[in-house]
N, C-alpha and C. Protein backbone atom coordinates (compact mmCIF):
# COMPACT_ATOMS: atom_id res chain seq x y z
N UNK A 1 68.04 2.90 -15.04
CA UNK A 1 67.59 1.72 -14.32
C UNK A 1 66.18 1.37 -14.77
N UNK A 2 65.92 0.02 -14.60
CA UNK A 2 64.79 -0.30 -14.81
C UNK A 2 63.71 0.18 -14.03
N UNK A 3 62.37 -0.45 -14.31
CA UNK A 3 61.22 -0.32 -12.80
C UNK A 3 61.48 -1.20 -11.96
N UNK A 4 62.00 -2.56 -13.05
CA UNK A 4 61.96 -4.19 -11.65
C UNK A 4 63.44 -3.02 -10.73
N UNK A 5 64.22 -2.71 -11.23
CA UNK A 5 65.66 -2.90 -10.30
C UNK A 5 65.21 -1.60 -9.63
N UNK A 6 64.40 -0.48 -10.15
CA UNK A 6 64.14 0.76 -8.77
C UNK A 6 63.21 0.14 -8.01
N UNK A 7 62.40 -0.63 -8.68
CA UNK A 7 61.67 -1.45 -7.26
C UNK A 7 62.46 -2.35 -5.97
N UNK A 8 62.99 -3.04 -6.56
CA UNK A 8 64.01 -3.91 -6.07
C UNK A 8 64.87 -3.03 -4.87
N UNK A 9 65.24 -2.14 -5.50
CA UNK A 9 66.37 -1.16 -4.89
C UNK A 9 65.56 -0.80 -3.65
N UNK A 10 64.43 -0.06 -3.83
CA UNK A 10 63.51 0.22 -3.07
C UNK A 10 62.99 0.05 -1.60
N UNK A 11 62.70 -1.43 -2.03
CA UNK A 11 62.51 -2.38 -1.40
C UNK A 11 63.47 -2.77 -0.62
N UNK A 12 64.71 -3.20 -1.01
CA UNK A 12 65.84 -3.31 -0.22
C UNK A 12 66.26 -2.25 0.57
N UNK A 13 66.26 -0.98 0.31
CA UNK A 13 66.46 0.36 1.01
C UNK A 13 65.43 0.69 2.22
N UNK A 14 64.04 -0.04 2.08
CA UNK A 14 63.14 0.01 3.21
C UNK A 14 63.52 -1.22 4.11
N UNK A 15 64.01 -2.03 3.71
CA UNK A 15 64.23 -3.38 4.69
C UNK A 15 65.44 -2.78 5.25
N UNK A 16 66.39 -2.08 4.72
CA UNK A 16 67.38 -1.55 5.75
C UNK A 16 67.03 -1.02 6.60
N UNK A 17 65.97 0.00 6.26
CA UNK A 17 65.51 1.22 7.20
C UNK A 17 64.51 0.81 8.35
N UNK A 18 63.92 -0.45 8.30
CA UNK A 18 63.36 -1.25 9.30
C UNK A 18 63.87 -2.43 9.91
N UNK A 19 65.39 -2.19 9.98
CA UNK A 19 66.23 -3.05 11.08
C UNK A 19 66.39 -3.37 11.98
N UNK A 20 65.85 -1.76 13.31
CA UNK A 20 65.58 -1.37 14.41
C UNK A 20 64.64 -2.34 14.69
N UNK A 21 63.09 -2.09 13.85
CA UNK A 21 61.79 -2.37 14.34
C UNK A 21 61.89 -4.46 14.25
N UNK A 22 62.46 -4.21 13.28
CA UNK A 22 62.76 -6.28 13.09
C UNK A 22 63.22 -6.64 14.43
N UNK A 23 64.71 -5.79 15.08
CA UNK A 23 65.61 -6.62 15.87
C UNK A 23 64.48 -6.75 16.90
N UNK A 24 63.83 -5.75 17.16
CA UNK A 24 62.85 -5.68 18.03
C UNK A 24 61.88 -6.79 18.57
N UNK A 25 61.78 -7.24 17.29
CA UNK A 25 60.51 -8.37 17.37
C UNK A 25 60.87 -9.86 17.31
N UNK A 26 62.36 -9.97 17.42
CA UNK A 26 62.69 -11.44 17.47
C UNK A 26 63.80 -12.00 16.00
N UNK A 27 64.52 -12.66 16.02
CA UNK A 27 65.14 -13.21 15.02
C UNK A 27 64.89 -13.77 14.03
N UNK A 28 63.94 -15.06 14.67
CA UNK A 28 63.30 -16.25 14.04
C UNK A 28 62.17 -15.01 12.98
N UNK A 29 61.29 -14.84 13.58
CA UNK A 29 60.56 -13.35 12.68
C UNK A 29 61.16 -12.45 11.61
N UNK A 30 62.30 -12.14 12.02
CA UNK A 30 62.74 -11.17 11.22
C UNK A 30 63.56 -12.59 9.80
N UNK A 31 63.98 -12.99 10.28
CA UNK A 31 64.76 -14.02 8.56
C UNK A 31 63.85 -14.66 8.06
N UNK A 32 62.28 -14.62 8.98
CA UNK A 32 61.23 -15.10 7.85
C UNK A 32 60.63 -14.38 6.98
N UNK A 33 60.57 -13.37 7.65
CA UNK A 33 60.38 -11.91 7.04
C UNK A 33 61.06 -11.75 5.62
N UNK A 34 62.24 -12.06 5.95
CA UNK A 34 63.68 -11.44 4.79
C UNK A 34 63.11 -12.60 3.76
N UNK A 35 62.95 -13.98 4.20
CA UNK A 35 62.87 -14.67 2.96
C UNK A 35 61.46 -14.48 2.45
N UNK A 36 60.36 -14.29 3.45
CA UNK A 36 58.95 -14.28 2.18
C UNK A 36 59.06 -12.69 1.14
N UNK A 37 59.86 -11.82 1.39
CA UNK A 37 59.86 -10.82 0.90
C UNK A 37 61.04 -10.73 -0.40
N UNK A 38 62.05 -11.75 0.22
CA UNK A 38 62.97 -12.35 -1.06
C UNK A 38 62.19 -13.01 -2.12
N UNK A 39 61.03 -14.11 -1.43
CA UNK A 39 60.78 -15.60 -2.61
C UNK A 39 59.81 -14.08 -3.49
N UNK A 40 58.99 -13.61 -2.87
CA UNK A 40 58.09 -12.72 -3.09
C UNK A 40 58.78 -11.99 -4.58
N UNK A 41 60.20 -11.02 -4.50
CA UNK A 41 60.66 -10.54 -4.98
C UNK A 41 61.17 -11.32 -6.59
N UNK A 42 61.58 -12.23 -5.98
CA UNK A 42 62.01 -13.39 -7.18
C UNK A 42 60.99 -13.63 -8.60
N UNK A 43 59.87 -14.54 -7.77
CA UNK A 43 58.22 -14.56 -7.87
C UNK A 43 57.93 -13.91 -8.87
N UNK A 44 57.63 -12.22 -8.13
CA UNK A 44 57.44 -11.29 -9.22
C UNK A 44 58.20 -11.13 -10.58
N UNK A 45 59.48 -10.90 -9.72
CA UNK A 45 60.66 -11.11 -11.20
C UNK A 45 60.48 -12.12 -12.76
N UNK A 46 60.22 -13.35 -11.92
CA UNK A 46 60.52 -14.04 -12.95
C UNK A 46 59.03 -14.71 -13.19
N UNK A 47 57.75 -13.86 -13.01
CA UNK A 47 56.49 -14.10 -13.23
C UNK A 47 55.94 -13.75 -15.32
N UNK A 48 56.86 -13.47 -15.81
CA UNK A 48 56.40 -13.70 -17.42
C UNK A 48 57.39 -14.20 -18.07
N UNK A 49 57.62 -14.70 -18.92
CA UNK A 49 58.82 -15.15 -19.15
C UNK A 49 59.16 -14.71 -20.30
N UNK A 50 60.80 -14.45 -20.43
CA UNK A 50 61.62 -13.61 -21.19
C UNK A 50 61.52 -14.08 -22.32
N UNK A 51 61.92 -15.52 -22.51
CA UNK A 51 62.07 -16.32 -23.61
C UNK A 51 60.75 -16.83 -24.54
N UNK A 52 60.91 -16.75 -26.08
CA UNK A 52 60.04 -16.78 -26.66
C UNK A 52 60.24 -18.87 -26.96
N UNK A 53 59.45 -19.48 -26.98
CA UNK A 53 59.46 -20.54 -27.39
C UNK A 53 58.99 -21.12 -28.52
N UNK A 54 59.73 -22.01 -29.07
CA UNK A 54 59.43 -22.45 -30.64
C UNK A 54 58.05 -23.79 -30.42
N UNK A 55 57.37 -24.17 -31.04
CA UNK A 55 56.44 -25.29 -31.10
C UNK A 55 57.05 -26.42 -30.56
N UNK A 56 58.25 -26.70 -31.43
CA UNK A 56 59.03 -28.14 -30.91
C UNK A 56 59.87 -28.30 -29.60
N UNK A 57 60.17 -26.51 -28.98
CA UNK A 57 60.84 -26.81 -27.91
C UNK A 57 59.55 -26.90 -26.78
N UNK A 58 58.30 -26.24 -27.07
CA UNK A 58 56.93 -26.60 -26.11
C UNK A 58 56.33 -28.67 -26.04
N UNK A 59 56.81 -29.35 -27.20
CA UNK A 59 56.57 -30.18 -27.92
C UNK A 59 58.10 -31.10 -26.60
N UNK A 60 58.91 -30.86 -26.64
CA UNK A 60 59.95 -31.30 -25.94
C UNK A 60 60.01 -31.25 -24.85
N UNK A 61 59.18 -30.16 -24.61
CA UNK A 61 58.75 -30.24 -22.74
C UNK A 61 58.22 -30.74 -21.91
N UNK A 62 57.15 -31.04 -22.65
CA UNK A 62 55.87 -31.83 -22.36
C UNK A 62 56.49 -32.90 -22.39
N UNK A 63 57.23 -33.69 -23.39
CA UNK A 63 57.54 -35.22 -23.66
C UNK A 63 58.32 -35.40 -22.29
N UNK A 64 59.32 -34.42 -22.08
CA UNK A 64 59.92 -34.40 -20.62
C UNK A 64 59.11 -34.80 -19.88
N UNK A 65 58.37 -34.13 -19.46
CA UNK A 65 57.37 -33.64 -18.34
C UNK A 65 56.34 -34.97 -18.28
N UNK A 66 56.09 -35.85 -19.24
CA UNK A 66 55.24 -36.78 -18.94
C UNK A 66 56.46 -38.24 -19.00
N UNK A 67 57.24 -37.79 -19.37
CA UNK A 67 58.63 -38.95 -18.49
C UNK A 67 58.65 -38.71 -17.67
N UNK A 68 58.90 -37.47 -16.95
CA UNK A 68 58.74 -37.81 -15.56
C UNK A 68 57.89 -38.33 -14.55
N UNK A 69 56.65 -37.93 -15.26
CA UNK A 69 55.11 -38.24 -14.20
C UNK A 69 55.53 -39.60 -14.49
N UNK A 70 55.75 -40.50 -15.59
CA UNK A 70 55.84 -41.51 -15.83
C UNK A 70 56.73 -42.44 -15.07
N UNK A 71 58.14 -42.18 -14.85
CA UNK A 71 59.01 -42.61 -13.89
C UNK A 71 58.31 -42.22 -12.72
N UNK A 72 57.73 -41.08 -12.30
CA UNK A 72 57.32 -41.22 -10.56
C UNK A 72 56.14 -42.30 -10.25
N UNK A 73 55.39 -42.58 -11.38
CA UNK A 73 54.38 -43.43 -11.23
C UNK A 73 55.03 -44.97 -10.88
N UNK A 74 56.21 -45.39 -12.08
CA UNK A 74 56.65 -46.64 -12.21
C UNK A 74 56.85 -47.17 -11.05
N UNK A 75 58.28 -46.08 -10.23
CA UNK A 75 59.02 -45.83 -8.76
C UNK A 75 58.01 -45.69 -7.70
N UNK A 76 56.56 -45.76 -7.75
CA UNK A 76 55.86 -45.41 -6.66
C UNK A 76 55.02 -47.09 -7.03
N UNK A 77 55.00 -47.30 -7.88
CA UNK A 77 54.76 -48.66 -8.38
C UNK A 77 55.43 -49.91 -7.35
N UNK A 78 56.44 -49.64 -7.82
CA UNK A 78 57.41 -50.79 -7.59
C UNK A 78 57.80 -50.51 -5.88
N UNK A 79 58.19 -49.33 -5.48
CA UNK A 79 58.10 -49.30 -3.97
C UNK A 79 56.60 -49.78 -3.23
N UNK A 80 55.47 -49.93 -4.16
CA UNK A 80 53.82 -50.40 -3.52
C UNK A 80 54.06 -51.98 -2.95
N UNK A 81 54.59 -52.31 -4.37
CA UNK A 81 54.79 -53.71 -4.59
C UNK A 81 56.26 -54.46 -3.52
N UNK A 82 57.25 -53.78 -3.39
CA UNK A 82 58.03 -54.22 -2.51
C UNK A 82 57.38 -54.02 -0.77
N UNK A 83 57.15 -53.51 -0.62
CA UNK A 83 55.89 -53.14 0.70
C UNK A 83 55.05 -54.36 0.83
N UNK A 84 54.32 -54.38 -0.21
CA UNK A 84 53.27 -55.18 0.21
C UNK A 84 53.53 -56.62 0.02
């Protein structure tokens, strides 16, 4: 096994073992609990990234990425202008 998945494992094996003390303290508490310790888990996981990238696919991202700012600008444009 890895470190991420004995961590993981870990982690999940202590959230079992503090089921008692959760039910204890309320519902709403305890599934907020479960998810900041999920996003948390994720987060970490996928905090470097696996994939190596070529120039042109960094080059393709960006062009994405400023179409989009570009369409949200247009669409925030044109909803100003129907408003006013």
């Amino acid at each position: 096994m890895s470190s991420d998945n004995i961590e993981n494992y870990q982690e999940t094996k202590n959230m079992v073992e503090h089921v008692d003390e959760i039910s204890e303290k309320g519902r709403i508490s305890s599934v907020l609990k479960r998810w900041r310790t999920a996003i948390h888990n994720i987060n970490k996981k996928y905090s470097k990234p696996r994939l190596k990238m070529t120039p042109l696919v960094k080059v393709s991202l960006l062009a994405l990425r400023l179409y989009l700012i570009l369409l949200v600008i247009i669409l925030s444009y044109k909803f100003y202008t129907m408003v006013m």
